[in-house]
N, C-alpha and C. Protein backbone atom coordinates (compact mmCIF):
# COMPACT_ATOMS: atom_id res chain seq x y z
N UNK A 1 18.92 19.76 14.31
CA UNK A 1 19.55 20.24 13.10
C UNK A 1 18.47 20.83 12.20
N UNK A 2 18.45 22.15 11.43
CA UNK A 2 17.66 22.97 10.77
C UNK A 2 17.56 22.16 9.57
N UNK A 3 16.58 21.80 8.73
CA UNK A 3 16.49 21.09 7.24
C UNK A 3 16.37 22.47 6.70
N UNK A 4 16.68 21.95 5.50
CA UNK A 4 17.09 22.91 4.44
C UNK A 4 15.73 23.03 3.56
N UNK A 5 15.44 24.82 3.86
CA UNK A 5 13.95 25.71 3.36
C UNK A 5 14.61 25.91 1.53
N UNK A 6 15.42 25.69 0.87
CA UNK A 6 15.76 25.93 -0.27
C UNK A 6 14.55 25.43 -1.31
N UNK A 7 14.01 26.36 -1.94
CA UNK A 7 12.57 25.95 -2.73
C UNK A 7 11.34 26.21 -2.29
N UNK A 8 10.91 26.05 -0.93
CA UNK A 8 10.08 26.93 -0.37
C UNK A 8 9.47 28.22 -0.66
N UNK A 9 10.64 29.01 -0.32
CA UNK A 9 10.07 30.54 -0.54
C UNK A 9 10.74 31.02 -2.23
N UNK A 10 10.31 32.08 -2.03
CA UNK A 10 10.43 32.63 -3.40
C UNK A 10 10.51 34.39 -2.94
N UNK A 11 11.02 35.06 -4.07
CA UNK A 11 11.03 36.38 -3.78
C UNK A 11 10.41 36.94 -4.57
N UNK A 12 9.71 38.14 -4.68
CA UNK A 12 9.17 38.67 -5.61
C UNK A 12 9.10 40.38 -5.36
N UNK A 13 9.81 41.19 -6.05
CA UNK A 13 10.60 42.34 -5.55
C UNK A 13 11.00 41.82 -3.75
N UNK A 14 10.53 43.11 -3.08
CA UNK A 14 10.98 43.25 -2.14
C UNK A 14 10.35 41.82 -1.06
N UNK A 15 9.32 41.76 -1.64
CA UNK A 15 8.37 41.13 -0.48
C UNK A 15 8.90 38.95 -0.84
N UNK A 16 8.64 38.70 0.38
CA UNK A 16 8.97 36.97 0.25
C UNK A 16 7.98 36.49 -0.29
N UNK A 17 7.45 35.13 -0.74
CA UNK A 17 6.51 34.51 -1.03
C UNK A 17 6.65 33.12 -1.01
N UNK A 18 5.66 32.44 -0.40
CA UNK A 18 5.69 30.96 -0.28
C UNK A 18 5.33 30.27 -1.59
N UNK A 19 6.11 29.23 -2.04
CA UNK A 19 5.97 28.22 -2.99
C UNK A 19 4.64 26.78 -2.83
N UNK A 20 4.48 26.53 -1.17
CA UNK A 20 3.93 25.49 -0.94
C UNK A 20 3.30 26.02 0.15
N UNK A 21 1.80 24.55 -0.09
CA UNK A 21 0.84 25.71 1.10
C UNK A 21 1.03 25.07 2.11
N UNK A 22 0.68 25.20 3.23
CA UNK A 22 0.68 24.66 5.03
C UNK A 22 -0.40 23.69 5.14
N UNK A 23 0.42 22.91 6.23
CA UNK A 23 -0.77 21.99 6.83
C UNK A 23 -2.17 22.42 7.46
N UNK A 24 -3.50 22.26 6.55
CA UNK A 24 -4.24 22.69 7.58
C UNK A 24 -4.36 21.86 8.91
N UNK A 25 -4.21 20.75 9.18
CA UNK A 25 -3.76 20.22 10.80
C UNK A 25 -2.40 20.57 11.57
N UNK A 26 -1.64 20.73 11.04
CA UNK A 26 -0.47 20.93 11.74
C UNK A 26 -0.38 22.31 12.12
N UNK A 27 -0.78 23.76 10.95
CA UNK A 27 -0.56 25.10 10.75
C UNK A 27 0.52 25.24 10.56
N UNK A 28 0.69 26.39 10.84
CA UNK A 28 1.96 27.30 10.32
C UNK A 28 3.12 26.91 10.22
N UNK A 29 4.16 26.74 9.22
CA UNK A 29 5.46 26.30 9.41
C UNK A 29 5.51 25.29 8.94
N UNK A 30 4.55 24.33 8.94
CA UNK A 30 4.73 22.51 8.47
C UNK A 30 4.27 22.81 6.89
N UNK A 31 5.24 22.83 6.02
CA UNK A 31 4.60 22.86 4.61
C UNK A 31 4.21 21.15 4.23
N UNK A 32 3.52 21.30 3.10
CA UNK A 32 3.13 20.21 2.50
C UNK A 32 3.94 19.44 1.47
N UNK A 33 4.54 18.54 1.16
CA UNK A 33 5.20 17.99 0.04
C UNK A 33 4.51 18.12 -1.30
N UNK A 34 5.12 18.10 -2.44
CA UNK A 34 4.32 18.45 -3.79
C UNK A 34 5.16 17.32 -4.57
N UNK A 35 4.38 16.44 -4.96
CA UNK A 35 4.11 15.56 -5.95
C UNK A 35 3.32 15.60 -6.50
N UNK A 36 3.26 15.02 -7.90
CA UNK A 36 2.91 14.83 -8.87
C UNK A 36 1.18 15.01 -9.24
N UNK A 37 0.74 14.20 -8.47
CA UNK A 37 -0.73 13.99 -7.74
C UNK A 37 -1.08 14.92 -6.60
N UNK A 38 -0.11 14.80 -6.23
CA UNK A 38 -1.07 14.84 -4.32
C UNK A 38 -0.04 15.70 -3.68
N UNK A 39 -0.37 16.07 -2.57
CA UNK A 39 0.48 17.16 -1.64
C UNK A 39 0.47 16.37 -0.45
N UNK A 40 1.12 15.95 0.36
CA UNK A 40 1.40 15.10 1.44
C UNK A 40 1.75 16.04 2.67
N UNK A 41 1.35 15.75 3.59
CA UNK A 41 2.45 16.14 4.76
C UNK A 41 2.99 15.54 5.73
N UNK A 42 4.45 15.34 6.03
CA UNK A 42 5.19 14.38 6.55
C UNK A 42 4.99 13.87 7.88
N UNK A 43 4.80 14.92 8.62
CA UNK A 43 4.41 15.00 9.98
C UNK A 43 2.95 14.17 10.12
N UNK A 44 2.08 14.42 10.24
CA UNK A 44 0.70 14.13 10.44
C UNK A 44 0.39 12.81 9.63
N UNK A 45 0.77 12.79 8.38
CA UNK A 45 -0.09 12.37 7.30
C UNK A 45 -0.93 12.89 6.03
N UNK A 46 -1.67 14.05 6.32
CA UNK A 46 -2.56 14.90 5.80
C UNK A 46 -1.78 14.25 4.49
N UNK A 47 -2.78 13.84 4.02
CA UNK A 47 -2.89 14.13 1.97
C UNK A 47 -4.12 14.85 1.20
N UNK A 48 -3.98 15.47 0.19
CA UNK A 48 -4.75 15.78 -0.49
C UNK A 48 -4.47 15.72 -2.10
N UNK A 49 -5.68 15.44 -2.82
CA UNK A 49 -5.00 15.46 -4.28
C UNK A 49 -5.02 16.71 -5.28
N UNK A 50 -4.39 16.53 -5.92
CA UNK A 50 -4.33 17.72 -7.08
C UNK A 50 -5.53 17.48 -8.02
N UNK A 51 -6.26 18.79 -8.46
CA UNK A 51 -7.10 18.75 -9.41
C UNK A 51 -6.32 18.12 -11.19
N UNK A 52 -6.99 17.49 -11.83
CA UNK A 52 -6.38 17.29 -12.72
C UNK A 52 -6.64 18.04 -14.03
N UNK A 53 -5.88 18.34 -14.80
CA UNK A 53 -5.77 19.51 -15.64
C UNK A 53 -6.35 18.97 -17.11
N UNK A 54 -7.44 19.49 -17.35
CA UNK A 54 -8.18 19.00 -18.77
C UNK A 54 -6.78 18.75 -20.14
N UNK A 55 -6.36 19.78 -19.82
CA UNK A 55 -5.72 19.80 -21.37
C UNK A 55 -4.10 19.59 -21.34
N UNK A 56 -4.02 18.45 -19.78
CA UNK A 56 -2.71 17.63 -19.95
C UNK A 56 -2.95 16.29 -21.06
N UNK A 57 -1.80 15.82 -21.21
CA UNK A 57 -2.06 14.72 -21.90
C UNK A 57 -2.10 14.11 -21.01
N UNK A 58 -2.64 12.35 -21.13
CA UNK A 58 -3.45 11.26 -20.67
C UNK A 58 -1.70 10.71 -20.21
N UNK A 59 -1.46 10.33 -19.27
CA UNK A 59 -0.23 9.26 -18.61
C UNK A 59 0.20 8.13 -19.89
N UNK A 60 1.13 8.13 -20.29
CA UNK A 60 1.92 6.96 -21.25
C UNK A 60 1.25 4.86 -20.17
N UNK A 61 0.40 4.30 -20.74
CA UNK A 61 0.26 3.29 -20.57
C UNK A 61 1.23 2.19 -20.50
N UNK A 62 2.06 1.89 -18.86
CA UNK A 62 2.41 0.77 -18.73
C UNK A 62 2.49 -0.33 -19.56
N UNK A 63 3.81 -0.70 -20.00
CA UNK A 63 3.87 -2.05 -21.07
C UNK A 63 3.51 -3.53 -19.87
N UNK A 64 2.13 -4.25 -20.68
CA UNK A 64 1.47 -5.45 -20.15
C UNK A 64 3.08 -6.25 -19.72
N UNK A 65 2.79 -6.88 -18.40
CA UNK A 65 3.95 -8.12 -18.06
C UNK A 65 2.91 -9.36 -18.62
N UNK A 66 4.33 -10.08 -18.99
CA UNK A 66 3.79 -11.37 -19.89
C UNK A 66 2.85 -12.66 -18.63
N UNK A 67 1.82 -12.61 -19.84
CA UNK A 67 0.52 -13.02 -19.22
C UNK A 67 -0.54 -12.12 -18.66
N UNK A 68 -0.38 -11.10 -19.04
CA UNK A 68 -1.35 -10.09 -18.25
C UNK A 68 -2.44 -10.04 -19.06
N UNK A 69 -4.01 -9.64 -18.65
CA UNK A 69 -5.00 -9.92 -19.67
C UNK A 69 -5.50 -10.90 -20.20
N UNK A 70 -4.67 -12.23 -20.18
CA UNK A 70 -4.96 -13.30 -20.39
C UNK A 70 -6.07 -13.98 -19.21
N UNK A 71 -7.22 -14.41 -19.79
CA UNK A 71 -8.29 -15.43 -18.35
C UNK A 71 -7.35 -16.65 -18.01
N UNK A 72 -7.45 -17.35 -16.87
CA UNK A 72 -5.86 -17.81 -16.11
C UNK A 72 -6.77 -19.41 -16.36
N UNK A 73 -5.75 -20.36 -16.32
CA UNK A 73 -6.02 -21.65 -17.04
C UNK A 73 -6.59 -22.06 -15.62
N UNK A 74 -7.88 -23.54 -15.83
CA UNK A 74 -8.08 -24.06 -14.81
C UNK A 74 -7.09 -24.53 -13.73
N UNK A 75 -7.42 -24.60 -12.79
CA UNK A 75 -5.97 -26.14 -12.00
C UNK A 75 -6.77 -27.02 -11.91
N UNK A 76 -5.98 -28.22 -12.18
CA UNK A 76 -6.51 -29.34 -11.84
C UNK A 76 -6.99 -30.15 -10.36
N UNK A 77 -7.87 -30.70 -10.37
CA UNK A 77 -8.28 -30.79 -8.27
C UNK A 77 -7.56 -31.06 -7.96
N UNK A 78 -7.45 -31.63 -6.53
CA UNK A 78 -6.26 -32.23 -5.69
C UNK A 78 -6.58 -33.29 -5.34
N UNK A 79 -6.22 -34.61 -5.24
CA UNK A 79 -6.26 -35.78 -4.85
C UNK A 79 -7.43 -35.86 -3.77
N UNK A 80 -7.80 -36.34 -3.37
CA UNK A 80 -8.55 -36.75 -2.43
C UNK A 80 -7.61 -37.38 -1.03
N UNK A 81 -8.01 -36.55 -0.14
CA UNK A 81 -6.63 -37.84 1.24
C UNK A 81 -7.01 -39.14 1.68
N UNK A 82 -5.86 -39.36 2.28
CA UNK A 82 -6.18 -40.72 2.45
C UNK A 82 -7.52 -41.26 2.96
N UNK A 83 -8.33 -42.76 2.88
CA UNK A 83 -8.97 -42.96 3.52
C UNK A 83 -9.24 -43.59 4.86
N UNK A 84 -9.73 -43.39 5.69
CA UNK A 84 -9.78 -43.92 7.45
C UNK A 84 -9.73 -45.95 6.79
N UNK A 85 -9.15 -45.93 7.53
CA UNK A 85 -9.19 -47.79 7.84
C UNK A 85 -10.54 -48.54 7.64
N UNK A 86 -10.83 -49.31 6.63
CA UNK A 86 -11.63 -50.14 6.47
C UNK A 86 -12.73 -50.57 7.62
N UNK A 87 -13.73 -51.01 7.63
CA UNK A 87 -14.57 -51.51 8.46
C UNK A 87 -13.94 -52.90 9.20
N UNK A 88 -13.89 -53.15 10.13
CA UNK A 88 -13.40 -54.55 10.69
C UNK A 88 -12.15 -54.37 10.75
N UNK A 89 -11.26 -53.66 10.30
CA UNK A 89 -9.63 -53.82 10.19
C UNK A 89 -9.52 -53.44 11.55
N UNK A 90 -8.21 -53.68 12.62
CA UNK A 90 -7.79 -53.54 13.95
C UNK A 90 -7.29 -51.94 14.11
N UNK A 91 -8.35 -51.58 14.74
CA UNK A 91 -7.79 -50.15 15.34
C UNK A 91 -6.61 -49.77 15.74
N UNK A 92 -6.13 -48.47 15.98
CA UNK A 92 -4.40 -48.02 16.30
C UNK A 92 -4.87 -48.30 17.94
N UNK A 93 -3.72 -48.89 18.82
CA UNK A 93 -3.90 -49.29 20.10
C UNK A 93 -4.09 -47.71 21.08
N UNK A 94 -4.50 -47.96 21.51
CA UNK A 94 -4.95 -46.75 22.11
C UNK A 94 -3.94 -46.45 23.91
N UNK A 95 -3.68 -45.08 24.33
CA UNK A 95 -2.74 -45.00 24.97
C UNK A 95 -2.69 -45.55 26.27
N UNK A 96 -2.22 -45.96 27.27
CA UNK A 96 -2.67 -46.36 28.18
C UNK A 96 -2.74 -45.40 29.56
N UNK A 97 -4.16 -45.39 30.25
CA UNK A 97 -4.13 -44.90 31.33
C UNK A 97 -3.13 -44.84 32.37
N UNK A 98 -2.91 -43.75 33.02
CA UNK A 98 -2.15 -43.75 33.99
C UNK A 98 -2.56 -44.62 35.55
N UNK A 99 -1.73 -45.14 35.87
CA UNK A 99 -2.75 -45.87 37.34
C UNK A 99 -3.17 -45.18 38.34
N UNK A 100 -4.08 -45.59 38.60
CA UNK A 100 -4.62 -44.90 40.28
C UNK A 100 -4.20 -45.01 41.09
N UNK A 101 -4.05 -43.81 42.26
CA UNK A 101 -3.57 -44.37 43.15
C UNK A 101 -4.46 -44.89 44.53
């Protein structure tokens, strides 16, 4: 099924003109995606980024989620585990061999 070239090209009098540039790995025909940043291409992978423009304004700063920036409170240790059985106390019985034959 053909995907839809709508946005791609462009006209300009008589002659066509491309909107988006080509994969240099893929070539001809595989255009590149255009976002914001970066130009992607779907096929391959290929990314590249956009130069950034001096005299855009600076991106609107993300509102902090609560606790953010804050240095994070100690934790308290963890118990210590149990301790092995006393000196002299009776050992766990141990399994018994299988017999010989």
């Amino acid at each position: 099924m053909a995907k839809a070239r709508v946005g791609l090209y462009g006209t300009k009098g008589d002659a066509l003109t491309r909107s988006h540039k080509f994969c240099p790995k893929c070539g001809a025909g595989t255009f590149l995606a255009e976002h914001a940043d970066r130009r992607s291409c779907g096929r391959c992978g290929y990314m590249e980024t956009k130069a950034k423009d001096a005299s855009a304004p600076p991106p609107a700063a993300a509102p902090k989620a609560k606790g953010e920036g804050k240095p994070a409170k100690p934790k308290a240790p963890k118990p210590a585990p149990a301790a092995a059985p006393a000196a002299g106390a009776p050992a766990a019985p141990a399994a018994p061999k299988p017999a010989a034959k």
